[in-house]
C-alpha atoms as a PDB file:
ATOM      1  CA  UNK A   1       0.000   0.000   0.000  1.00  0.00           C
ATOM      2  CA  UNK A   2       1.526   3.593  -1.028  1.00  0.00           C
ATOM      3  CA  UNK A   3       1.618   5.789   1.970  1.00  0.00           C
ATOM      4  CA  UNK A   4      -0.535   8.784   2.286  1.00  0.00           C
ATOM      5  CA  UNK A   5       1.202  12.282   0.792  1.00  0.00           C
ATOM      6  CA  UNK A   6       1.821  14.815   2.923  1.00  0.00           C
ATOM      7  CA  UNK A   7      -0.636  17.153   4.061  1.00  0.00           C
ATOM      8  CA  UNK A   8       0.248  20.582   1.769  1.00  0.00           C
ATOM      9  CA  UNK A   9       1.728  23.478   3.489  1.00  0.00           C
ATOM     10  CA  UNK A  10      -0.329  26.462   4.420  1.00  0.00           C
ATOM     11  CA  UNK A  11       0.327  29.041   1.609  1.00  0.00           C
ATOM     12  CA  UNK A  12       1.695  32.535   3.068  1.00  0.00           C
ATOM     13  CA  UNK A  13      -1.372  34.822   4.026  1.00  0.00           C
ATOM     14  CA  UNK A  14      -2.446  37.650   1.828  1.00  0.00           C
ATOM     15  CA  UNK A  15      -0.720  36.103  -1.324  1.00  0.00           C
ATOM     16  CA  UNK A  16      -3.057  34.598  -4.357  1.00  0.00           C
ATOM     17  CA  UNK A  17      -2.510  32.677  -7.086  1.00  0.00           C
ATOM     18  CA  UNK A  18      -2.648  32.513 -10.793  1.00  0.00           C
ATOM     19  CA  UNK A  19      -1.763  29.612 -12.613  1.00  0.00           C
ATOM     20  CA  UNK A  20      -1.199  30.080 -16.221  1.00  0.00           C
ATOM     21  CA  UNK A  21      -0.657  26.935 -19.280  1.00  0.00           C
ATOM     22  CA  UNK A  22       0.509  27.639 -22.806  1.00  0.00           C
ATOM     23  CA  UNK A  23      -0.389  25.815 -25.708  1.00  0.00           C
ATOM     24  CA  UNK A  24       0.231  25.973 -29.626  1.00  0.00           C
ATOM     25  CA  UNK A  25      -1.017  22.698 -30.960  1.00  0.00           C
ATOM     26  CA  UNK A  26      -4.068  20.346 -30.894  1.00  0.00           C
ATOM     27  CA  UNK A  27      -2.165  17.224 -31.120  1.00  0.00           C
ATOM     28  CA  UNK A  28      -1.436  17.465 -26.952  1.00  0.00           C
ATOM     29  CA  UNK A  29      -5.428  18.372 -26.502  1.00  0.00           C
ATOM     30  CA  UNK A  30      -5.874  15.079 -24.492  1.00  0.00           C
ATOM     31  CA  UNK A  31      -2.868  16.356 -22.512  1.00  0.00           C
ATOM     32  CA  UNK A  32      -3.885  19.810 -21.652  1.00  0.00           C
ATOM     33  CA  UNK A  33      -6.985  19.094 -20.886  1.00  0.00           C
ATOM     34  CA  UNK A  34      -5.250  16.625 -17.945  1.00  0.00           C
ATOM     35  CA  UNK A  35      -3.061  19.562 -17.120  1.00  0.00           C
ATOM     36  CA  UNK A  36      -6.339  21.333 -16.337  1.00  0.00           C
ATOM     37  CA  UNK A  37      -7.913  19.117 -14.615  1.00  0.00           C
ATOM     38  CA  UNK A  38      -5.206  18.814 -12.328  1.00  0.00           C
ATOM     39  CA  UNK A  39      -5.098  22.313 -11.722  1.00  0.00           C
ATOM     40  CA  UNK A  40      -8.621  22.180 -10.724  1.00  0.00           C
ATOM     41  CA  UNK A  41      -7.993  19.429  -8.456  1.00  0.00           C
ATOM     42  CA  UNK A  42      -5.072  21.461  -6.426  1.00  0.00           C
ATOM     43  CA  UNK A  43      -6.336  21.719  -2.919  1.00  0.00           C
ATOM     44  CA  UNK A  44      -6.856  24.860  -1.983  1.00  0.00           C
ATOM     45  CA  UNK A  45      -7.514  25.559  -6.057  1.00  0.00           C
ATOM     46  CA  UNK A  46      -5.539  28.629  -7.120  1.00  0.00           C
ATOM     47  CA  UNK A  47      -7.380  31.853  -7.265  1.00  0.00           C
ATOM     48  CA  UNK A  48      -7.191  31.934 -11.403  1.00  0.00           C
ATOM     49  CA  UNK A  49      -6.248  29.630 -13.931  1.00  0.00           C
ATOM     50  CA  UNK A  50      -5.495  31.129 -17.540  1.00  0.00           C
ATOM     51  CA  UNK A  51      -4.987  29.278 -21.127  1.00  0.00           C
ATOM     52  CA  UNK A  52      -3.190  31.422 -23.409  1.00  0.00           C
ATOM     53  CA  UNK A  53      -3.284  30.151 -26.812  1.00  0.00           C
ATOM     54  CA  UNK A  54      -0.311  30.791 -29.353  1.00  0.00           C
ATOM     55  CA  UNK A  55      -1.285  31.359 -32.509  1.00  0.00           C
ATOM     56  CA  UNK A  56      -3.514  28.689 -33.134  1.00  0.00           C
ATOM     57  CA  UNK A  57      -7.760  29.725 -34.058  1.00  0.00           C
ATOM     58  CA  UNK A  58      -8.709  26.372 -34.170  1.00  0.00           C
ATOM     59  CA  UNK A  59      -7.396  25.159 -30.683  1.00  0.00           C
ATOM     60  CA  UNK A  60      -8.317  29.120 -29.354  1.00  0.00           C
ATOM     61  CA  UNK A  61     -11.453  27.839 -30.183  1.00  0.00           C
ATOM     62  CA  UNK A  62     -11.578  24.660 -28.619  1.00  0.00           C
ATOM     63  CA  UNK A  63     -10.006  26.213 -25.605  1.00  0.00           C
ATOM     64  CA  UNK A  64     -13.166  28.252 -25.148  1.00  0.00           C
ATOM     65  CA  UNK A  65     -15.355  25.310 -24.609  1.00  0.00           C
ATOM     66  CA  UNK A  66     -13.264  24.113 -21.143  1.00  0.00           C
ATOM     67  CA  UNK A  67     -15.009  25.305 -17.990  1.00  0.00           C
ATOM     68  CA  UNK A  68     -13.113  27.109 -15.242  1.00  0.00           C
ATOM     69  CA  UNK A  69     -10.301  28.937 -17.315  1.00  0.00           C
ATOM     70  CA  UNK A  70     -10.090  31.762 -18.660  1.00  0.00           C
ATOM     71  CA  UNK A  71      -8.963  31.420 -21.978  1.00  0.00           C
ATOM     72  CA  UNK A  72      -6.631  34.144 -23.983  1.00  0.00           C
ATOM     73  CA  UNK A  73      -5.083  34.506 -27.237  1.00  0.00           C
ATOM     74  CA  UNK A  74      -0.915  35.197 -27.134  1.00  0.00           C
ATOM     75  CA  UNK A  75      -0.665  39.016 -28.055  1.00  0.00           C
ATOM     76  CA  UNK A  76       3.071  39.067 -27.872  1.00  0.00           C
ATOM     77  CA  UNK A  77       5.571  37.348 -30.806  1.00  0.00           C
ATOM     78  CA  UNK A  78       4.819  33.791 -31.826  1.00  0.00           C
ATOM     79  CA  UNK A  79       6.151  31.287 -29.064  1.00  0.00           C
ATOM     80  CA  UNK A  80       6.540  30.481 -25.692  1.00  0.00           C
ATOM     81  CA  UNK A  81       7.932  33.489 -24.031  1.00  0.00           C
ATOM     82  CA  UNK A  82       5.684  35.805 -25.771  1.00  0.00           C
ATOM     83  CA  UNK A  83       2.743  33.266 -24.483  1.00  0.00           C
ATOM     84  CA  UNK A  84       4.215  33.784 -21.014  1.00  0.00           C
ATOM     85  CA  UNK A  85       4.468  37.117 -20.884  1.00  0.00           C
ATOM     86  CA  UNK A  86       0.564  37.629 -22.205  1.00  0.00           C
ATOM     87  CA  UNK A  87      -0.304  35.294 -19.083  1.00  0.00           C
ATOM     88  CA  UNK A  88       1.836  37.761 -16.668  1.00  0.00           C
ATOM     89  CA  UNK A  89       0.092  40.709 -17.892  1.00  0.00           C
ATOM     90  CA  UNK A  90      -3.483  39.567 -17.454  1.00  0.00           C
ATOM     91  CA  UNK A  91      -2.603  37.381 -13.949  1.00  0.00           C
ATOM     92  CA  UNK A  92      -4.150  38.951 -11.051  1.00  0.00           C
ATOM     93  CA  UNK A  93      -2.550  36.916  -8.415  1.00  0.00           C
ATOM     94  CA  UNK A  94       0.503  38.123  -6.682  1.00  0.00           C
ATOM     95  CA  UNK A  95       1.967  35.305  -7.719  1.00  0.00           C
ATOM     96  CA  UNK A  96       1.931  33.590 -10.954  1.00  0.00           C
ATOM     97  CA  UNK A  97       3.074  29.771 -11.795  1.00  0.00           C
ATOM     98  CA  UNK A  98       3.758  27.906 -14.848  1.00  0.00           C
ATOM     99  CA  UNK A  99       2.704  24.744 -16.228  1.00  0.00           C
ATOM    100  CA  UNK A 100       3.551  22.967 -19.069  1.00  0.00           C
ATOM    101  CA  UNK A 101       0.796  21.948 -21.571  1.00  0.00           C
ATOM    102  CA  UNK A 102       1.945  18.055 -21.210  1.00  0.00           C
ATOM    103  CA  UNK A 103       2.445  17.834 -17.841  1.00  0.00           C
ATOM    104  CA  UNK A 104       0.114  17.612 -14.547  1.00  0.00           C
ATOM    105  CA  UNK A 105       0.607  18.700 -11.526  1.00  0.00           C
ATOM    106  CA  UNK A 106       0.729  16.491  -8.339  1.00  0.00           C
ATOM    107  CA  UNK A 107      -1.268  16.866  -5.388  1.00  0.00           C
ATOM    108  CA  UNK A 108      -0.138  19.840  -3.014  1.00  0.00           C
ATOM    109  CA  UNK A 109       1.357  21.665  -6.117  1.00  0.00           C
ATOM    110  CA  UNK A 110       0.130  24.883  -5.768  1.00  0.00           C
ATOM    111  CA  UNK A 111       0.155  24.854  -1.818  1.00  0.00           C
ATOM    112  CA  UNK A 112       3.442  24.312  -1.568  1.00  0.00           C
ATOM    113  CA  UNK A 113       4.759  26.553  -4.460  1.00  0.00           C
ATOM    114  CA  UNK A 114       2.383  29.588  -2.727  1.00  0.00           C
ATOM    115  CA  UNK A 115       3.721  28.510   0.822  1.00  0.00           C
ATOM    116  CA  UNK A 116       8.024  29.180  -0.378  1.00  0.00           C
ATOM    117  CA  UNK A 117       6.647  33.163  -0.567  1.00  0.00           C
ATOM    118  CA  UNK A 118       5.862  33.422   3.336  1.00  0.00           C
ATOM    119  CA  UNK A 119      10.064  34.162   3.026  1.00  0.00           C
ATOM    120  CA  UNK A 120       9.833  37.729   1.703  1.00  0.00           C
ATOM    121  CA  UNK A 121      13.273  37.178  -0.342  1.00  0.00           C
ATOM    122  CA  UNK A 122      12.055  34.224  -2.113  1.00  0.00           C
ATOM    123  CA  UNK A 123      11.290  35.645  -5.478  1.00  0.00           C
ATOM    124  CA  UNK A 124      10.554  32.709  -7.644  1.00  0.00           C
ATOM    125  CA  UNK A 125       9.700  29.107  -6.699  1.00  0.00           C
ATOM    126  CA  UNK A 126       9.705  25.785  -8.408  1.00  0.00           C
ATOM    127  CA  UNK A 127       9.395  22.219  -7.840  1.00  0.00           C
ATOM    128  CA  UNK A 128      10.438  18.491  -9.320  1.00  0.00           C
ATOM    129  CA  UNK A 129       9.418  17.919 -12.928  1.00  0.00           C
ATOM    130  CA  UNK A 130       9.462  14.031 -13.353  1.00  0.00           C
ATOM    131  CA  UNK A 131       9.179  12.370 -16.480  1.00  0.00           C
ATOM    132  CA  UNK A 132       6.356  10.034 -17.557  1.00  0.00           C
ATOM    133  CA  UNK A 133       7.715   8.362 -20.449  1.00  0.00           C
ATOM    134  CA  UNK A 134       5.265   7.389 -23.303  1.00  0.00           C
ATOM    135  CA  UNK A 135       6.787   3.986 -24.366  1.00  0.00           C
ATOM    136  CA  UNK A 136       9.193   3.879 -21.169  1.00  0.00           C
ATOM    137  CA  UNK A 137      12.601   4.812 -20.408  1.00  0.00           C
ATOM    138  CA  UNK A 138      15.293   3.909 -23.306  1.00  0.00           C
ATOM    139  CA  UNK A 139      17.410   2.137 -21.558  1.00  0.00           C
ATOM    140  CA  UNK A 140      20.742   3.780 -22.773  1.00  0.00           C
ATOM    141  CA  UNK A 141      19.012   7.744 -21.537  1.00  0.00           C
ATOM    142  CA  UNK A 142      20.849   8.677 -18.406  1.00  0.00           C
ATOM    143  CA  UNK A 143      18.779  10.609 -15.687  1.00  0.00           C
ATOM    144  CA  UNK A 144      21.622  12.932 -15.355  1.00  0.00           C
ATOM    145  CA  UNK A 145      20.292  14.260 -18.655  1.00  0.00           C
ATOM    146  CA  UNK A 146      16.594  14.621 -17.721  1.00  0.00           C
ATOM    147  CA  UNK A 147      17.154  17.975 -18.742  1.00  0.00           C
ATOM    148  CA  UNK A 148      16.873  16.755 -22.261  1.00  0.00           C
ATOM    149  CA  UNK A 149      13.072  15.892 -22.077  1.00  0.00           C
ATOM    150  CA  UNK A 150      12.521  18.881 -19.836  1.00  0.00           C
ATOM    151  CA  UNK A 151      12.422  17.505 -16.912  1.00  0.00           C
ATOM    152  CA  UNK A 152      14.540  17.329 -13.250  1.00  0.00           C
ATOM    153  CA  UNK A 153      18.023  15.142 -13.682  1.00  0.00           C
ATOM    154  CA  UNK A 154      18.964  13.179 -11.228  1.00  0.00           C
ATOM    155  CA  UNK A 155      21.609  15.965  -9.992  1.00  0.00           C
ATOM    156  CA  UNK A 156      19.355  18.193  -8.570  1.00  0.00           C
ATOM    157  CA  UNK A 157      18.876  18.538  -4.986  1.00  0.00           C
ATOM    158  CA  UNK A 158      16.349  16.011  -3.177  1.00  0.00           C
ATOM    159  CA  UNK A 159      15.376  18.455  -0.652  1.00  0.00           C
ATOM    160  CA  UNK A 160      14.216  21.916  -0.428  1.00  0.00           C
ATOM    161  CA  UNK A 161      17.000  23.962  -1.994  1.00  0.00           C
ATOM    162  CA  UNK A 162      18.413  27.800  -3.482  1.00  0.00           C
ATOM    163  CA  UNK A 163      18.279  26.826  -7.177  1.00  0.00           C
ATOM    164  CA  UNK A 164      20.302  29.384  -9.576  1.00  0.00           C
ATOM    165  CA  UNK A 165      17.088  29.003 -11.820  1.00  0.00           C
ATOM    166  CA  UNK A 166      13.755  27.345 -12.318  1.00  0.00           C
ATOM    167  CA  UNK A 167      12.528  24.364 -14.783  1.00  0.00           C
ATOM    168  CA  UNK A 168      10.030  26.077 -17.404  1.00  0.00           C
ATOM    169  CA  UNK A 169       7.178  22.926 -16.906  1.00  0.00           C
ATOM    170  CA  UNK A 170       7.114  24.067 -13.115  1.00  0.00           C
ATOM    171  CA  UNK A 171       7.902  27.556 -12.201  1.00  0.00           C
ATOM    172  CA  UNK A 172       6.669  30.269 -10.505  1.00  0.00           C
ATOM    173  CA  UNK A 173       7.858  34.043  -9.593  1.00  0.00           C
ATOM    174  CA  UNK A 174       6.232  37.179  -7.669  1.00  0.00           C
ATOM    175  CA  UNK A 175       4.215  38.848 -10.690  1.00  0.00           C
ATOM    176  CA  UNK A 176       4.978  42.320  -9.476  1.00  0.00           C
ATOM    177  CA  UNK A 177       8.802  41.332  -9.755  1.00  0.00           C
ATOM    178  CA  UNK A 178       8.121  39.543 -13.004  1.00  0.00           C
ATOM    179  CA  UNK A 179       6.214  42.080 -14.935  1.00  0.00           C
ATOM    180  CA  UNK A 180       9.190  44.758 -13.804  1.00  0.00           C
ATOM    181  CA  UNK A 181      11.847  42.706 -15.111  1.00  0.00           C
ATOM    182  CA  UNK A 182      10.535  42.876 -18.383  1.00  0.00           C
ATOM    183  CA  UNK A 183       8.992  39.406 -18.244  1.00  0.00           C
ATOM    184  CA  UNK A 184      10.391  36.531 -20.496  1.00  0.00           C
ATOM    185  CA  UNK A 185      12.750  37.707 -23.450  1.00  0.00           C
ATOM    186  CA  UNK A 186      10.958  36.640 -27.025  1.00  0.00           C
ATOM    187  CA  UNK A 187      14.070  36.150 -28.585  1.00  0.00           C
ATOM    188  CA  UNK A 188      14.812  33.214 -27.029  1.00  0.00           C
ATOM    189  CA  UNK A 189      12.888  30.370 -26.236  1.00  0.00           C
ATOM    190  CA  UNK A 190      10.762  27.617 -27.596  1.00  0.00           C
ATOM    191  CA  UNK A 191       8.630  28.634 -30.802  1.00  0.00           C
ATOM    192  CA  UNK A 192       6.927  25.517 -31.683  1.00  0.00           C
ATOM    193  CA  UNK A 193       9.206  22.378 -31.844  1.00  0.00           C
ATOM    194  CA  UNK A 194      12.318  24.737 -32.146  1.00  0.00           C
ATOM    195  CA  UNK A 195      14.130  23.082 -29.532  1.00  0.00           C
ATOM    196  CA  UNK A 196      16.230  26.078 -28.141  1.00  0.00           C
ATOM    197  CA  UNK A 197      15.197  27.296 -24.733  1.00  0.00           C
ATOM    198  CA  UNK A 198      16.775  28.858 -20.775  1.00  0.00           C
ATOM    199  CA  UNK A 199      14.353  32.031 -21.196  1.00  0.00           C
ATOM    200  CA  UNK A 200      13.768  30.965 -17.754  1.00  0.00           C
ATOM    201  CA  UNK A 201      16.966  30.553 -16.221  1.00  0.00           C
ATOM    202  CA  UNK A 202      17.556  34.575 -18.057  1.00  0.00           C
ATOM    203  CA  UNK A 203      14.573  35.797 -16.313  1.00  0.00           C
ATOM    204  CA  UNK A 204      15.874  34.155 -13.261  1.00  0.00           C
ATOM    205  CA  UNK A 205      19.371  36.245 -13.637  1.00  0.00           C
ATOM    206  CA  UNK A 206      17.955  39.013 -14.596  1.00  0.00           C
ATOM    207  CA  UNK A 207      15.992  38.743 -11.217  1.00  0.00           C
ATOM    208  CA  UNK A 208      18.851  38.030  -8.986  1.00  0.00           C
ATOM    209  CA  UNK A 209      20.763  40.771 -10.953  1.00  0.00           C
ATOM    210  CA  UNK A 210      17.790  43.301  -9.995  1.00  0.00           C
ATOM    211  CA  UNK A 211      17.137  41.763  -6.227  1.00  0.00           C
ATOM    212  CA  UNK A 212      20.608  41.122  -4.672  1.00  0.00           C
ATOM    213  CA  UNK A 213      20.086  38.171  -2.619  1.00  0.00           C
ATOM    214  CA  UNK A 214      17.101  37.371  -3.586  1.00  0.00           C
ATOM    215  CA  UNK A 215      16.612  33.657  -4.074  1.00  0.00           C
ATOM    216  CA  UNK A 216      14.900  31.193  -6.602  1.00  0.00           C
ATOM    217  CA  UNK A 217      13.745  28.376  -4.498  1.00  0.00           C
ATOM    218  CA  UNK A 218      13.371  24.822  -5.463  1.00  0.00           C
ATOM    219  CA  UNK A 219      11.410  22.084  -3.555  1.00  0.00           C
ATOM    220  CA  UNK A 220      10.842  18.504  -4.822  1.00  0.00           C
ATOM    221  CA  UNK A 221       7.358  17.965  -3.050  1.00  0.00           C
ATOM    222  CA  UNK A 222       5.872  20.751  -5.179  1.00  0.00           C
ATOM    223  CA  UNK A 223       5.974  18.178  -8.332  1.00  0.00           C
ATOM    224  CA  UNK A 224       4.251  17.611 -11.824  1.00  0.00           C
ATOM    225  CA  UNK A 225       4.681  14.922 -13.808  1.00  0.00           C
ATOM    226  CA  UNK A 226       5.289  15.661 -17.186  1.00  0.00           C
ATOM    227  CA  UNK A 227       4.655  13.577 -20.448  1.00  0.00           C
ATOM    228  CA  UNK A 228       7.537  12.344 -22.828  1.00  0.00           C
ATOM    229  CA  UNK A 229       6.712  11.095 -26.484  1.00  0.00           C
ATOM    230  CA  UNK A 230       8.262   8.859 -28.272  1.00  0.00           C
ATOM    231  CA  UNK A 231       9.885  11.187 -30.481  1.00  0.00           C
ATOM    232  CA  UNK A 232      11.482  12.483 -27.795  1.00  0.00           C
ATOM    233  CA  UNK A 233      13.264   9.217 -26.805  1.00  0.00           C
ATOM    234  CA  UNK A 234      15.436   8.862 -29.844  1.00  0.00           C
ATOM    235  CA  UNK A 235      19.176   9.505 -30.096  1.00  0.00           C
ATOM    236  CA  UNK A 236      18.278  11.995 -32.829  1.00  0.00           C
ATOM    237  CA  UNK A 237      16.368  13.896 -30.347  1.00  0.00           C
ATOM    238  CA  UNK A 238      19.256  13.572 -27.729  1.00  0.00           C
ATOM    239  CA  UNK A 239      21.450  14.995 -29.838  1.00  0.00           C
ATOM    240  CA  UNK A 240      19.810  18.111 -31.155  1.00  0.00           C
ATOM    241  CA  UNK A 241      18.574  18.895 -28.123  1.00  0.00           C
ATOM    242  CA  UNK A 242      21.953  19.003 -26.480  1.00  0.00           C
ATOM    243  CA  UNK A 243      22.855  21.112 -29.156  1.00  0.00           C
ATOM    244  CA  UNK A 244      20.492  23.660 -28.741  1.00  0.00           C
ATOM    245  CA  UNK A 245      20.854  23.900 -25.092  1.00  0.00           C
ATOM    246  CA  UNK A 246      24.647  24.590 -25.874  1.00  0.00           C
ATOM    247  CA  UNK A 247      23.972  27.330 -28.362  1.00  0.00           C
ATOM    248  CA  UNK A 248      20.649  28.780 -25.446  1.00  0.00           C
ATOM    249  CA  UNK A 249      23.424  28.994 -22.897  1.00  0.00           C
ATOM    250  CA  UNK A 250      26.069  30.826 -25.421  1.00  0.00           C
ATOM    251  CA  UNK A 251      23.052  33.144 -25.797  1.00  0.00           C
ATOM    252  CA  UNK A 252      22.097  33.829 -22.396  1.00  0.00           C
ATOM    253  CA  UNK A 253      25.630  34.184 -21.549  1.00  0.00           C
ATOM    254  CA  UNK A 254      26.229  36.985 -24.084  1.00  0.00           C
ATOM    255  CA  UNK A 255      23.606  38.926 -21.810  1.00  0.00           C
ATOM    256  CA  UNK A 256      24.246  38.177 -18.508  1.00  0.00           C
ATOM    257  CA  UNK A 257      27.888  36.999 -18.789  1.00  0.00           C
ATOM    258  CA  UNK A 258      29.329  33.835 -18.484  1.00  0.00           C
ATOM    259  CA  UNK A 259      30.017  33.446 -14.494  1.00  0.00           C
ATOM    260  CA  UNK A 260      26.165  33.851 -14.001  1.00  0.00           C
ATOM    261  CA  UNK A 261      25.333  31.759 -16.848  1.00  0.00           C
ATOM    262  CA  UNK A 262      27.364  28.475 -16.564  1.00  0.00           C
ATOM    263  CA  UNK A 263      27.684  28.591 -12.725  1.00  0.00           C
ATOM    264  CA  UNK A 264      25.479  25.810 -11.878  1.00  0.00           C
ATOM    265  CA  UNK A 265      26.661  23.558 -15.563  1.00  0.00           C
ATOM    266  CA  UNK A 266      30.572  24.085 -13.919  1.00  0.00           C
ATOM    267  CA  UNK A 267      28.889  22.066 -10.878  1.00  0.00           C
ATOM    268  CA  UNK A 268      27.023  19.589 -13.485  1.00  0.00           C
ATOM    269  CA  UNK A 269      30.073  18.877 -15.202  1.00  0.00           C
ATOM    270  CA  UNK A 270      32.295  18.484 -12.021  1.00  0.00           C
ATOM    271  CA  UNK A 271      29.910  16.063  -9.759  1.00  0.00           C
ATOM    272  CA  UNK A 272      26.583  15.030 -11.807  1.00  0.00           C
ATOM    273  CA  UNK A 273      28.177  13.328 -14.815  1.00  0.00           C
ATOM    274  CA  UNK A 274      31.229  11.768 -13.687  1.00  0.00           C
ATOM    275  CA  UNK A 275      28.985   9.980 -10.979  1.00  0.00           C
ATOM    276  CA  UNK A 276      26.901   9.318 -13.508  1.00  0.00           C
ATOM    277  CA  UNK A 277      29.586   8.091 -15.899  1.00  0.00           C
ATOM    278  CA  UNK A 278      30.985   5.713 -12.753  1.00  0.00           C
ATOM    279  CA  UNK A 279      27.838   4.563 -12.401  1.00  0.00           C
ATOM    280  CA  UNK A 280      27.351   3.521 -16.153  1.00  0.00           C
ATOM    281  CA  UNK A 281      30.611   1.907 -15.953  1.00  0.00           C
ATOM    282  CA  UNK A 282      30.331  -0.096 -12.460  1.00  0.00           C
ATOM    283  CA  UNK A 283      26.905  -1.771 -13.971  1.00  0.00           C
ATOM    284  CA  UNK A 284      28.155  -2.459 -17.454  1.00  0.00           C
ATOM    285  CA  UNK A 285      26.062   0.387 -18.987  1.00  0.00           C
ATOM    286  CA  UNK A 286      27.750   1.073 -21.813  1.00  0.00           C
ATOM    287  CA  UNK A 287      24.938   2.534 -24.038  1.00  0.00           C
ATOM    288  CA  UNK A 288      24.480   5.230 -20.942  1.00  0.00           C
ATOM    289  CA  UNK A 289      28.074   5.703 -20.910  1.00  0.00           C
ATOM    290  CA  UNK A 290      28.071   6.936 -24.572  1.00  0.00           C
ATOM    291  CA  UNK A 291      25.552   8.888 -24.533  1.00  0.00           C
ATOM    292  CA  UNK A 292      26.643  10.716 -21.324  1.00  0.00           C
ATOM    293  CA  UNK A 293      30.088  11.418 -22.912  1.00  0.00           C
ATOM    294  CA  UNK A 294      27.986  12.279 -26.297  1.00  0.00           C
ATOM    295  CA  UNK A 295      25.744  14.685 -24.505  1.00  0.00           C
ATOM    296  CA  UNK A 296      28.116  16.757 -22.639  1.00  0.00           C
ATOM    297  CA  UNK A 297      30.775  16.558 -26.450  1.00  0.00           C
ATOM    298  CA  UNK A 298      27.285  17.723 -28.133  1.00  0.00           C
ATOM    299  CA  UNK A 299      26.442  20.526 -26.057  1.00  0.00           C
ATOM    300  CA  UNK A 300      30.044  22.115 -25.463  1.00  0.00           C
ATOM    301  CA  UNK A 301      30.060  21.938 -29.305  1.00  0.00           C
ATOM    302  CA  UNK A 302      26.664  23.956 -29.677  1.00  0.00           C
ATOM    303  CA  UNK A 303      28.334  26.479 -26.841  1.00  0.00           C
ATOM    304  CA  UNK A 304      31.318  26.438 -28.508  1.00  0.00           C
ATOM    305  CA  UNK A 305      29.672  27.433 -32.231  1.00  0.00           C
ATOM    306  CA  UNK A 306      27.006  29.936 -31.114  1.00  0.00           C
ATOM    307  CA  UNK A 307      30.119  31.835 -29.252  1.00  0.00           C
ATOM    308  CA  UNK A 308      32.270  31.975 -32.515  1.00  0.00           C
ATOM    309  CA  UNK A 309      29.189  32.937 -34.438  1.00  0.00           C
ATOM    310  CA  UNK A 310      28.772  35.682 -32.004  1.00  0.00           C
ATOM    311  CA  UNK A 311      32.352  36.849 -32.318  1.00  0.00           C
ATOM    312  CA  UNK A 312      32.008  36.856 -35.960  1.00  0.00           C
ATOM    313  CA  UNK A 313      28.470  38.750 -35.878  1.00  0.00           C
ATOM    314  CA  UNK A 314      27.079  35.778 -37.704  1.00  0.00           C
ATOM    315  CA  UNK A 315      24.194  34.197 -35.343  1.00  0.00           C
ATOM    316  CA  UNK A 316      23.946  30.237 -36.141  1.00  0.00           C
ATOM    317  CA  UNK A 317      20.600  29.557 -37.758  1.00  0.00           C
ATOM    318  CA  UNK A 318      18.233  26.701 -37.544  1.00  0.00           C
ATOM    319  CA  UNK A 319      19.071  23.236 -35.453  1.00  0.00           C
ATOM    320  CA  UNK A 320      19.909  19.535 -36.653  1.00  0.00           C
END
């Protein structure tokens, strides 16, 4: 018999909550509407739950029909930031979390993200994001690279911790603070199956940057579970999504510099994957071991060719 959860934490008085979900496609309909529903199910519910809707009439639309959301179109640039930052402008509560359109939030989500803000210098707050994979785990795809699928690897900490940044599928920040910073920056970012991304760990510098010691807070037992495909557990995949998280972090580090920007991948690099790489070895893993030492080749190399475009004033287009 599974044991009961834990009773949710008491949220910090006088604070509300909006939760907001972005969506550009009807193929992951079945899938939003479960991230919905488990919205609705959060115990207390959250004070306002918005849809925003990128780009897309027909699944605006069909949006319109679910009951209990408010439903909005994306009035910013095509993609996920812009998508965000149309949520942070029409959330009322003073504080505003994200959740992916394929994943679903656990119970005592929204408690417990709303309950890190009784510490006035916690300005954003975020929780495990644990994968549910379609067709199961491959088993050569190391957890250390969970970051892959967009989801917590198996380096982060297992209690509640100071995070330099968020994960996008389960975020949340003070709106006030949010909305001042400028919000999430449209040029980078997800638009549609682009696979580039950190938007969110930029906002998150660009918060610390504005709010010395401030913190981003991270607590496992504020979790979602989040939905992989099975085109997402290919090597292909793998690879070009390693590149493109190389070439987001040469990006974000040619606005926020790179000591901010690759502080917590120095501590990756040094602890996470070697463990993981002993680990692969010890147990006769060899397919993880390859594609450990493959990821961290791949996204050094993305890195490593966005910065020389940069220098050059030639930005690298497109991915694999």
């Amino acid at each position: 018999m599974n044991p009961r959860p834990a009773p949710a934490p008491d949220p910090a008085p006088g604070l509300t909550l909006t939760v907001a979900i972005c969506a550009y496609t009807l193929e992951r309909w079945t899938l939003l509407r479960a991230a919905v529903d488990s919205v609705h199910r959060q115990q207390p519910p959250p004070g306002e739950l918005l849809l925003v809707i990128d780009h897309n009439d027909e699944l605006l639309k069909r949006a319109s029909e679910l009951a209990g959301v408010t439903v909005l179109a994306n009035q910013q640039r095509p993609g996920l930031s812009g998508a965000r930052n149309t949520a942070l402008a029409a959330a009322r509560g003073t504080v505003t979390a994200f959740l992916d359109d394929d994943a679903a939030a656990r119970p005592g989500w929204s408690a417990t993200l709303l309950a890190a803000y009784r510490d006035a210098g916690v300005l954003g707050a975020g929780g495990l994001v644990a994968p549910h994979w379609q067709h199961g785990r491959p088993r050569w795809f190391p957890p250390a690279f969970d970051w892959v699928v967009g989801c917590s690897h198996s380096g982060m900490p297992r209690r509640p911790a100071r995070v330099r940044n968020l994960i996008g599928a389960n975020m949340s920040f003070r709106t006030d603070a949010a909305r001042a910073a400028g919000g999430f920056r449209t040029d980078l970012g997800r638009v549609g199956r682009r696979p580039l991304g950190c938007e969110e760990t930029e906002l998150c510098l660009r918060l610390a940057a504005r709010h010395p010691g401030a913190r981003m807070h991270y607590d496992p037992s504020a979790a979602v579970r989040h939905h992989v495909p099975r085109q997402r557990a290919t090597a292909r995949y793998f690879a070009a999504r390693c590149l493109a998280e190389g070439r987001s972090k040469a990006m974000v580090a040619r606005r926020t510099g790179p000591g901010p920007a690759l502080a917590s991948e120095r501590a990756y690099l040094r602890r996470t994957v070697p463990a993981a790489l002993r680990r692969a070895l010890l147990h006769g893993r060899l397919g993880t071991a390859t594609a450990l030492t493959a990821g961290v080749l791949l996204t050094t190399g993305g890195y490593l060719a966005e910065r020389a475009a940069q220098l050059t004033h030639h930005p690298v287009r497109g991915t694999p």
